[in-house]
PDB file of N, CA and C in Angstrom:
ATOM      1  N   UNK A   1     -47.840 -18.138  12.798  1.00  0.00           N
ATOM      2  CA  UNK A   1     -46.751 -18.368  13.734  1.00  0.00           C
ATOM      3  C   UNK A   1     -46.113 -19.734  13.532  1.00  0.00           C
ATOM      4  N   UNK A   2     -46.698 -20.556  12.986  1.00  0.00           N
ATOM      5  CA  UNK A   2     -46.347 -21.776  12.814  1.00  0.00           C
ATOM      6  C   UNK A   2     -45.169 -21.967  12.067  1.00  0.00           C
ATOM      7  N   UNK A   3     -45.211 -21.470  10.625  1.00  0.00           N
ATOM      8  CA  UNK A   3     -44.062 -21.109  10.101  1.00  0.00           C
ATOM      9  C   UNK A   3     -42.569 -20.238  10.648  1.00  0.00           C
ATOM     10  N   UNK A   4     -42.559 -19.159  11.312  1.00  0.00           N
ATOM     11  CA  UNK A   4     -41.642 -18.672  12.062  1.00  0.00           C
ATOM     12  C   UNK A   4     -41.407 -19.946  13.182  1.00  0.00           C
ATOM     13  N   UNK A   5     -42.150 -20.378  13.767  1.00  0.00           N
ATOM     14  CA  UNK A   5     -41.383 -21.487  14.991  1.00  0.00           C
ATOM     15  C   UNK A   5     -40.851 -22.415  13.938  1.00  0.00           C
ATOM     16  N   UNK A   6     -41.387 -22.715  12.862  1.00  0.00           N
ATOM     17  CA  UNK A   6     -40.391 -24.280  12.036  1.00  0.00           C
ATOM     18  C   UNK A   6     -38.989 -23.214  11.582  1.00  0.00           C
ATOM     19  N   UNK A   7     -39.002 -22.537  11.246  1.00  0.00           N
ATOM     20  CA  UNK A   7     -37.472 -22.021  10.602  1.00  0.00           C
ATOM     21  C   UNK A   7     -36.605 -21.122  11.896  1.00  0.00           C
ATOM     22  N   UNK A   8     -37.491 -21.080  13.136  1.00  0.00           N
ATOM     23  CA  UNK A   8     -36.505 -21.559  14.467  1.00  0.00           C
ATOM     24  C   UNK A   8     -35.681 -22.358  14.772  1.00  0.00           C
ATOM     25  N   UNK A   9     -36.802 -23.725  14.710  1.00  0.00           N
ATOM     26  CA  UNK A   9     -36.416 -24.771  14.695  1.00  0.00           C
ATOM     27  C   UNK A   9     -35.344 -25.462  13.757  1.00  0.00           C
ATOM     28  N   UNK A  10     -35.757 -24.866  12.430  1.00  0.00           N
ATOM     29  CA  UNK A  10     -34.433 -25.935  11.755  1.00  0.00           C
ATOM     30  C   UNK A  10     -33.311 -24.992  12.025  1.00  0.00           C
ATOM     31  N   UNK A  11     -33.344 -23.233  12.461  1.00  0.00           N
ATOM     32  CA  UNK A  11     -32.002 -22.353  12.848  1.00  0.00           C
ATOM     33  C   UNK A  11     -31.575 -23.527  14.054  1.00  0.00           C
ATOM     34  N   UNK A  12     -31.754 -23.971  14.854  1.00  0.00           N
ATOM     35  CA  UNK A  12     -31.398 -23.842  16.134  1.00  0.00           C
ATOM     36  C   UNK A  12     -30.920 -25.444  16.405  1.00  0.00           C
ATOM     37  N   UNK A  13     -31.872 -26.587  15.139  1.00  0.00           N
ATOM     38  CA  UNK A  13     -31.488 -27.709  14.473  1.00  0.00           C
ATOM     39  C   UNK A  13     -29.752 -27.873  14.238  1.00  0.00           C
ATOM     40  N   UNK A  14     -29.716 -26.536  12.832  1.00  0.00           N
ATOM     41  CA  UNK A  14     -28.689 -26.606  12.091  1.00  0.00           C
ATOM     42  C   UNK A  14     -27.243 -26.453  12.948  1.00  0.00           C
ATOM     43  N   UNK A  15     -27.437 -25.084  14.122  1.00  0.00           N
ATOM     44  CA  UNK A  15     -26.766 -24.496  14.682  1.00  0.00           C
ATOM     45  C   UNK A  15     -26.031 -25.585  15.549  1.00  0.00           C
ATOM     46  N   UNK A  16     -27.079 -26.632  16.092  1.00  0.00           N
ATOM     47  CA  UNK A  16     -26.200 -27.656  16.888  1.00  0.00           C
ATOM     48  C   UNK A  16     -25.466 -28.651  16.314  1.00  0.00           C
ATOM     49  N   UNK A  17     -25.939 -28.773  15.024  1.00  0.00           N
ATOM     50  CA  UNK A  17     -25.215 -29.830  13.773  1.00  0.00           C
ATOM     51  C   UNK A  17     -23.905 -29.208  13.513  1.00  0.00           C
ATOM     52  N   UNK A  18     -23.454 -27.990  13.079  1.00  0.00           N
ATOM     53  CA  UNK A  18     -22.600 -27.302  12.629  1.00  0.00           C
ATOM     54  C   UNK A  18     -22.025 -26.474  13.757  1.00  0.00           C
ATOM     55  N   UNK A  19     -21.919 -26.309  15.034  1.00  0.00           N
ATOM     56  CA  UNK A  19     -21.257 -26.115  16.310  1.00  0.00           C
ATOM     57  C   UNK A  19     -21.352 -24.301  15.967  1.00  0.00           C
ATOM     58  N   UNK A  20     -22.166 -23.497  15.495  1.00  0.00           N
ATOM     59  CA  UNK A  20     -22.223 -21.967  15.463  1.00  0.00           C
ATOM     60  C   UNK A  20     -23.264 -22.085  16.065  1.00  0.00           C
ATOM     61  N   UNK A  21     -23.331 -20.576  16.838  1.00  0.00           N
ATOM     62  CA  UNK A  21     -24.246 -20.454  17.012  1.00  0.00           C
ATOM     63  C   UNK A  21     -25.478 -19.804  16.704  1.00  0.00           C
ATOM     64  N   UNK A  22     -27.158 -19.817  17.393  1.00  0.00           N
ATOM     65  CA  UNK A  22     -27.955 -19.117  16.312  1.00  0.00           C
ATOM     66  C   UNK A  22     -27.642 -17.909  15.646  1.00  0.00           C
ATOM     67  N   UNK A  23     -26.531 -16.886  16.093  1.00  0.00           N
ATOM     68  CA  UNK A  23     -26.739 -15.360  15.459  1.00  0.00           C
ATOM     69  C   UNK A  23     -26.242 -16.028  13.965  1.00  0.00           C
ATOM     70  N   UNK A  24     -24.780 -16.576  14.227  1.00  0.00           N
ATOM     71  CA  UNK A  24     -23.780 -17.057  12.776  1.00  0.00           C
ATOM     72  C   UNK A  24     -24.223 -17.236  11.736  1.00  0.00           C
ATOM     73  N   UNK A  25     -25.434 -18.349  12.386  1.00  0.00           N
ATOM     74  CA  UNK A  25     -26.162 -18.578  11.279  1.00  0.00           C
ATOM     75  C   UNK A  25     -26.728 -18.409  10.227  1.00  0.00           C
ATOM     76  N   UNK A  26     -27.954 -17.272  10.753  1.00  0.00           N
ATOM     77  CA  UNK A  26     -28.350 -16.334  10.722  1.00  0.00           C
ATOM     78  C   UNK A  26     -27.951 -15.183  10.065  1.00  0.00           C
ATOM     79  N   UNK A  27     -26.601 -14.584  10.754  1.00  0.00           N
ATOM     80  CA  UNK A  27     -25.566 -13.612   9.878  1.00  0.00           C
ATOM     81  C   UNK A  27     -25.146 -13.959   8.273  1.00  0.00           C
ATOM     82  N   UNK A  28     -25.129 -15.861   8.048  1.00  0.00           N
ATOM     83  CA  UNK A  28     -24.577 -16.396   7.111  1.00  0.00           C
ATOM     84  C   UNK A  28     -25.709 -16.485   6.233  1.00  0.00           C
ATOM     85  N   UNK A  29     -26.615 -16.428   6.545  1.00  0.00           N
ATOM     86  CA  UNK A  29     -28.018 -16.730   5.841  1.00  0.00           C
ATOM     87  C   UNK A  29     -27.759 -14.851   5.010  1.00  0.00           C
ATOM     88  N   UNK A  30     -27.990 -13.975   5.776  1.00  0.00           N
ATOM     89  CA  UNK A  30     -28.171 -12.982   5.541  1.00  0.00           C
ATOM     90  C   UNK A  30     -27.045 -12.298   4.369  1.00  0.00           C
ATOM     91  N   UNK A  31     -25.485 -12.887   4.829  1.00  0.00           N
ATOM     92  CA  UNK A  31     -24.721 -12.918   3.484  1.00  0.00           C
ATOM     93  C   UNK A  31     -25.148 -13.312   2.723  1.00  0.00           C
ATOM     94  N   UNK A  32     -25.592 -14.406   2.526  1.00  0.00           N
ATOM     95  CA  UNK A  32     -25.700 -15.644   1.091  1.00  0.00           C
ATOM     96  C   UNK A  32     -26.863 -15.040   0.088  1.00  0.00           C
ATOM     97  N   UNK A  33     -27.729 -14.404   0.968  1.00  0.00           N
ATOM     98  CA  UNK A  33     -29.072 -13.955   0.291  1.00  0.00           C
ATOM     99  C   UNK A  33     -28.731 -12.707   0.031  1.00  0.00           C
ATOM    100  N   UNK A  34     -28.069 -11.639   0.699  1.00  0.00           N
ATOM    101  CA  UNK A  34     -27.409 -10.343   0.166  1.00  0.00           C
ATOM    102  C   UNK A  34     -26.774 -10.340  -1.338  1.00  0.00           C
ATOM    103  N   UNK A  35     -25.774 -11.255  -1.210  1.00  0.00           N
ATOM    104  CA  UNK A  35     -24.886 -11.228  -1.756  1.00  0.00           C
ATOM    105  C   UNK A  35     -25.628 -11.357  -3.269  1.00  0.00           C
ATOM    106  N   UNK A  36     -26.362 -12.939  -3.376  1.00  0.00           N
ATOM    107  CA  UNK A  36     -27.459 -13.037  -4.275  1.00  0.00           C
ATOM    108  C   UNK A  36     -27.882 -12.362  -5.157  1.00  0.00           C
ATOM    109  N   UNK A  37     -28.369 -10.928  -3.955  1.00  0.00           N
ATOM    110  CA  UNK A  37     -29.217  -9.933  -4.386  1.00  0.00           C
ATOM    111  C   UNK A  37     -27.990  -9.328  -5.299  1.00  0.00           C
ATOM    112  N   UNK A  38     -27.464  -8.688  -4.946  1.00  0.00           N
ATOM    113  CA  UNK A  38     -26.808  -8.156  -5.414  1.00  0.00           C
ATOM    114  C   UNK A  38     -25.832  -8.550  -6.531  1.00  0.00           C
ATOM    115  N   UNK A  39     -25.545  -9.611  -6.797  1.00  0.00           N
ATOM    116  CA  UNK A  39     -25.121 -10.402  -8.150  1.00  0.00           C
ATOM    117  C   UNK A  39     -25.838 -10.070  -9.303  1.00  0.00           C
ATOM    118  N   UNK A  40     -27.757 -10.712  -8.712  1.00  0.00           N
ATOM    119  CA  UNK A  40     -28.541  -9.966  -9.661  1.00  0.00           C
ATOM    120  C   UNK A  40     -29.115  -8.542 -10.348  1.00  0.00           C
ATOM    121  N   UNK A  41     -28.201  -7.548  -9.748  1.00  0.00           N
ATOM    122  CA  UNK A  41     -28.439  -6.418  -9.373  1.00  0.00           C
ATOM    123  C   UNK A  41     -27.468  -5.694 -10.843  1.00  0.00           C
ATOM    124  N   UNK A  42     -26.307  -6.343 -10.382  1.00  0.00           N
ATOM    125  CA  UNK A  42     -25.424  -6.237 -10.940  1.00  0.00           C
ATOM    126  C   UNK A  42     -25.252  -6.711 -12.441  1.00  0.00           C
ATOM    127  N   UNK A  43     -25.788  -7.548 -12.742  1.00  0.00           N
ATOM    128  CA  UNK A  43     -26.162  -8.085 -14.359  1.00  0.00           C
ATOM    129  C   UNK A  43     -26.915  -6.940 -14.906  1.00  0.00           C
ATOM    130  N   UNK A  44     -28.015  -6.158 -13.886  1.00  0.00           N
ATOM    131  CA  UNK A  44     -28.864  -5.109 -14.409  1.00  0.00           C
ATOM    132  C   UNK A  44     -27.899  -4.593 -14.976  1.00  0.00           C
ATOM    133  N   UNK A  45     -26.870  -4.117 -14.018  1.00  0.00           N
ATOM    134  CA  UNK A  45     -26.139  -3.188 -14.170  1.00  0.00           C
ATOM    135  C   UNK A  45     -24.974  -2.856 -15.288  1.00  0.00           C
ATOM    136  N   UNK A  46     -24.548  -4.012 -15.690  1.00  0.00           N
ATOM    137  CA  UNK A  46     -23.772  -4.526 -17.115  1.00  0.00           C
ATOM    138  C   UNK A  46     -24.474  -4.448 -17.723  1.00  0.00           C
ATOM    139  N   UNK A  47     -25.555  -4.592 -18.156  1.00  0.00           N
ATOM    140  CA  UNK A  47     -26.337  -4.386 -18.922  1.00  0.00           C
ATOM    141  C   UNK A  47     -27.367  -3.339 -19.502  1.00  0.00           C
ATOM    142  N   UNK A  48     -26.818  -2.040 -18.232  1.00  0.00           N
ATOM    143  CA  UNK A  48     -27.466  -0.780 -18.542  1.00  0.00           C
ATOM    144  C   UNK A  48     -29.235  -0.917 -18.274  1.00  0.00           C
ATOM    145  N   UNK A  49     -29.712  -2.004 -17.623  1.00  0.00           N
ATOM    146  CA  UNK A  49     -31.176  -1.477 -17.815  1.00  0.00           C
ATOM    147  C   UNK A  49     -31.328  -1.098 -16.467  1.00  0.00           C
ATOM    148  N   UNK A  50     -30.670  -0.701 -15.344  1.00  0.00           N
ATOM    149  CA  UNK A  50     -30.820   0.012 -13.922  1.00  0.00           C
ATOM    150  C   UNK A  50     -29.734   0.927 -13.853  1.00  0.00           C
ATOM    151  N   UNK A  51     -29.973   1.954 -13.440  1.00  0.00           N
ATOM    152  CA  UNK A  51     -29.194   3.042 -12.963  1.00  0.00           C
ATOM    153  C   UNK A  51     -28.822   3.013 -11.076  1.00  0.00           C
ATOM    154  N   UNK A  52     -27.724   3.453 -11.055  1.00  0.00           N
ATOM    155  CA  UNK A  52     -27.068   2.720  -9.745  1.00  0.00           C
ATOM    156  C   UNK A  52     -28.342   3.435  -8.437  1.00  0.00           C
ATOM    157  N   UNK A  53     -28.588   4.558  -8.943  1.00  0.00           N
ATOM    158  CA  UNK A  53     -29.963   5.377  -7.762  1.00  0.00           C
ATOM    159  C   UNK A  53     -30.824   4.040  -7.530  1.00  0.00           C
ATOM    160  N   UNK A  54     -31.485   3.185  -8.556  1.00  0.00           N
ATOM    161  CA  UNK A  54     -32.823   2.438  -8.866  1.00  0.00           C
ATOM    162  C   UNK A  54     -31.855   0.929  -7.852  1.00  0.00           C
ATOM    163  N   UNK A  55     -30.538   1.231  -8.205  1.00  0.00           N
ATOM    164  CA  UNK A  55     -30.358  -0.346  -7.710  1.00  0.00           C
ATOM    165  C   UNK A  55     -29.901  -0.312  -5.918  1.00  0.00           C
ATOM    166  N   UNK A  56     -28.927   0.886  -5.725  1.00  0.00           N
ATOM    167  CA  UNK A  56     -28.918   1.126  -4.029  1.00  0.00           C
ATOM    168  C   UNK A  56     -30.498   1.299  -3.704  1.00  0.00           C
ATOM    169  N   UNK A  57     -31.483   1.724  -4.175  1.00  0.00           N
ATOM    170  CA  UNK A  57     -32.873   1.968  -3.532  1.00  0.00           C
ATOM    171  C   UNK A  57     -33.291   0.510  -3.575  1.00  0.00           C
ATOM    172  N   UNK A  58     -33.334  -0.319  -4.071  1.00  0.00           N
ATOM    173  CA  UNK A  58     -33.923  -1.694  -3.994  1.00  0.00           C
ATOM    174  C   UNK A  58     -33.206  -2.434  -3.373  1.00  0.00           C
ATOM    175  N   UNK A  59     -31.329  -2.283  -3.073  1.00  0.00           N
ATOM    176  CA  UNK A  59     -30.532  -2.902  -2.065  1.00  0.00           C
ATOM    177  C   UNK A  59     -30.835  -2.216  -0.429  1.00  0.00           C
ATOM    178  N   UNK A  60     -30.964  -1.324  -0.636  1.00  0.00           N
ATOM    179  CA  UNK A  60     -31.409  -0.397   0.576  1.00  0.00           C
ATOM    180  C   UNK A  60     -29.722  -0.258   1.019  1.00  0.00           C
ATOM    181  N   UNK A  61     -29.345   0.133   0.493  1.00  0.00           N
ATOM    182  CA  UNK A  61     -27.595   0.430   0.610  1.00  0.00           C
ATOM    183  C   UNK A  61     -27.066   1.518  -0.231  1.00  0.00           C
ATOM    184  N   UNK A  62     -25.909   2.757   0.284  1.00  0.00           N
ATOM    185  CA  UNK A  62     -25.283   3.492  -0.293  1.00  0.00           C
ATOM    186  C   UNK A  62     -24.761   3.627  -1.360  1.00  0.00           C
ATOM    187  N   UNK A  63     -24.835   4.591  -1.869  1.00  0.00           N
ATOM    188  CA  UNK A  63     -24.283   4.343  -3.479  1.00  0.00           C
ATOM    189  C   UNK A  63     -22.907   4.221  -3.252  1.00  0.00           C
ATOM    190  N   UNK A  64     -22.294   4.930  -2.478  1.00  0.00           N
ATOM    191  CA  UNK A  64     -20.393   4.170  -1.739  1.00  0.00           C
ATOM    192  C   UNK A  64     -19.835   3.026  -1.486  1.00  0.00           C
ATOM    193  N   UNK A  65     -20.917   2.549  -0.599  1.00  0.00           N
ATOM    194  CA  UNK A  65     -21.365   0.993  -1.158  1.00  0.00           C
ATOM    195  C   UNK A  65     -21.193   0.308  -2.029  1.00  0.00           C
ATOM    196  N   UNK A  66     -22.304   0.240  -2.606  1.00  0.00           N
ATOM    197  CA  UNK A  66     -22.548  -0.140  -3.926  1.00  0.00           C
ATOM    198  C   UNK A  66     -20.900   0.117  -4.864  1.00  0.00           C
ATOM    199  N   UNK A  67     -20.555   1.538  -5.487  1.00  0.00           N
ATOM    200  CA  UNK A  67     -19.522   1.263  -5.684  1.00  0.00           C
ATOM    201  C   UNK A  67     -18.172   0.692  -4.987  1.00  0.00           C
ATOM    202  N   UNK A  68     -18.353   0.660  -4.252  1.00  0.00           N
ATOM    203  CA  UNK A  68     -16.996  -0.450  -3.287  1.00  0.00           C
ATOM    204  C   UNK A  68     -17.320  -1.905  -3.579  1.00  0.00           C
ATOM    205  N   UNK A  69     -18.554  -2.015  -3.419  1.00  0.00           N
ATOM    206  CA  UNK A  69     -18.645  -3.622  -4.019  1.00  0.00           C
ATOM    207  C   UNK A  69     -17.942  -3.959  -5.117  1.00  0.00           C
ATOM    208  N   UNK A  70     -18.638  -2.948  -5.949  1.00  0.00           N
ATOM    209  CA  UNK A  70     -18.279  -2.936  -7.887  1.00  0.00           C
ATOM    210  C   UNK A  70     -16.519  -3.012  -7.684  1.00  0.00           C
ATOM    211  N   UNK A  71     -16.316  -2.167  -7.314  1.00  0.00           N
ATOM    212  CA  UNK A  71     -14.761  -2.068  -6.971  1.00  0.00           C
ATOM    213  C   UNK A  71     -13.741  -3.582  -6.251  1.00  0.00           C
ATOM    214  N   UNK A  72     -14.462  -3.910  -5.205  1.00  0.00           N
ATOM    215  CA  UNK A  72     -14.175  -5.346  -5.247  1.00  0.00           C
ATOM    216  C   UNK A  72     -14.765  -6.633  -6.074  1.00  0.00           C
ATOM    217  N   UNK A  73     -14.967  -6.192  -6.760  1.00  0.00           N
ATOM    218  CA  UNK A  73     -15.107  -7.124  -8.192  1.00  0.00           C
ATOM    219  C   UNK A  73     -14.602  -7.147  -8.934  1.00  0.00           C
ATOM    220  N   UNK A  74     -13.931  -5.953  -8.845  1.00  0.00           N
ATOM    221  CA  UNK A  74     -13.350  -5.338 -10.360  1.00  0.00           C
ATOM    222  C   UNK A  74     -13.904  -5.483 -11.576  1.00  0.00           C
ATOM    223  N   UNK A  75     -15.269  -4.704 -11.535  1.00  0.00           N
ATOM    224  CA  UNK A  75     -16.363  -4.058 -12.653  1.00  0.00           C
ATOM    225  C   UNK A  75     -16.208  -2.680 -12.993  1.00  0.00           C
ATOM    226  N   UNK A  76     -15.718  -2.564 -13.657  1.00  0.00           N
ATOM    227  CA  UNK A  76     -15.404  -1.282 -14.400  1.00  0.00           C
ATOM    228  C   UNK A  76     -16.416   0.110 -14.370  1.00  0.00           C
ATOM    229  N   UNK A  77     -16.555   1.015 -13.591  1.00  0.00           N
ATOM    230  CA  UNK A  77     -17.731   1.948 -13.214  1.00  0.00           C
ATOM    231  C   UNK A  77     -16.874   3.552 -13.724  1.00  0.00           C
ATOM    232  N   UNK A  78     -17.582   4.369 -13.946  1.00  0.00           N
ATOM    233  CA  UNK A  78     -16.749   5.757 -14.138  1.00  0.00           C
ATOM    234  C   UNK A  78     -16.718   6.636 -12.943  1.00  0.00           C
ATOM    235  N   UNK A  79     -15.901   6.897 -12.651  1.00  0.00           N
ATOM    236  CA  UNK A  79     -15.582   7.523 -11.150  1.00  0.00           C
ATOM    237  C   UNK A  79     -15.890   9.120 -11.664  1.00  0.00           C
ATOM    238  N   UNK A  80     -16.465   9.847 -11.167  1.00  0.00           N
ATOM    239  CA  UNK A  80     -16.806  11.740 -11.409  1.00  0.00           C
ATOM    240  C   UNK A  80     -16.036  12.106 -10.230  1.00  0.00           C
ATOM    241  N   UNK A  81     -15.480  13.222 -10.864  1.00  0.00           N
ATOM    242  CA  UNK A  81     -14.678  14.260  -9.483  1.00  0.00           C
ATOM    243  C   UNK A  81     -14.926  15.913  -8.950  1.00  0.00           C
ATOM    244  N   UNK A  82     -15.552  15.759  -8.449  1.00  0.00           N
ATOM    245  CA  UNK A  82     -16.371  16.569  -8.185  1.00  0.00           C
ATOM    246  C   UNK A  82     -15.476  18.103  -7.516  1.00  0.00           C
ATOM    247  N   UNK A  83     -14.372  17.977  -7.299  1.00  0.00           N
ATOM    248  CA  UNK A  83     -13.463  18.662  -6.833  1.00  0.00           C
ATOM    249  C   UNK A  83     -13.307  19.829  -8.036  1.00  0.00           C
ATOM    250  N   UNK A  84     -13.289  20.856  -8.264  1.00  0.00           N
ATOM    251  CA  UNK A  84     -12.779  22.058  -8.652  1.00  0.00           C
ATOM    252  C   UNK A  84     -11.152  22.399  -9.277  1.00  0.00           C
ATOM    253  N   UNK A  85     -10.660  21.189  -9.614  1.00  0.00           N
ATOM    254  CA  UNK A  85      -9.376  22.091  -9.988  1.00  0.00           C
ATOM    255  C   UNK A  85      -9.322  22.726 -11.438  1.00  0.00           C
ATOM    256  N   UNK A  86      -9.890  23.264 -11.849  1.00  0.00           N
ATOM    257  CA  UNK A  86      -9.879  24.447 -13.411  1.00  0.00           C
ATOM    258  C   UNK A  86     -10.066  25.437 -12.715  1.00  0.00           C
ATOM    259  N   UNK A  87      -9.875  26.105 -11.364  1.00  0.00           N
ATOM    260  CA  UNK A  87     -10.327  27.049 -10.962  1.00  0.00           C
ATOM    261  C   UNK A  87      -9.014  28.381 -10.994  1.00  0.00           C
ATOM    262  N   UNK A  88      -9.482  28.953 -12.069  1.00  0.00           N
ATOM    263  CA  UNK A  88      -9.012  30.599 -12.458  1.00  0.00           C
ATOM    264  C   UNK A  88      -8.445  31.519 -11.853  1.00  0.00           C
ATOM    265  N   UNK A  89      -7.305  32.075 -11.813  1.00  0.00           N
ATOM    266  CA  UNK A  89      -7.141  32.877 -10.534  1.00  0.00           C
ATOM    267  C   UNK A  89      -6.708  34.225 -11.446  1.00  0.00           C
TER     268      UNK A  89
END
């Protein structure tokens, strides 16, 4: 417990230094380290040694997601269309 009350403490430290409050913080922490993740995720991913299933399962996030990110990056991914139009009449 000791550890969880010190990184209270420096949340709640920081929060009065920088005028946000604890959630912001917190929320901002949770971007910065997301985001992280997912940078590194993404090198897998240029690089072919993860398949997007292996990398949303370790982000714990949608593969819709995931490609919308890619998409706001503008990383080049192959879009499949799953829609039917060759259909014969």
């Amino acid at each position: 417990m000791k550890g969880l009350q010190q990184i209270k403490s420096e949340i709640d430290l920081f929060a009065i230094n920088s005028n946000k409050t604890e959630l912001e913080v917190v929320d901002a922490l949770h971007k910065y380290y997301f985001n992280k993740a997912v940078t590194a995720e993404i090198k897998h991913y240029k690089k072919k040694t993860k398949k997007v299933a292996q990398i949303t399962k370790d982000l714990k996030i949608s593969h819709r997601r995931f490609y919308k990110i890619l998409e706001d990056k503008k990383i080049a991914f192959t879009k499949y269309n799953k829609s039917s139009d060759n259909v014969e009449e």
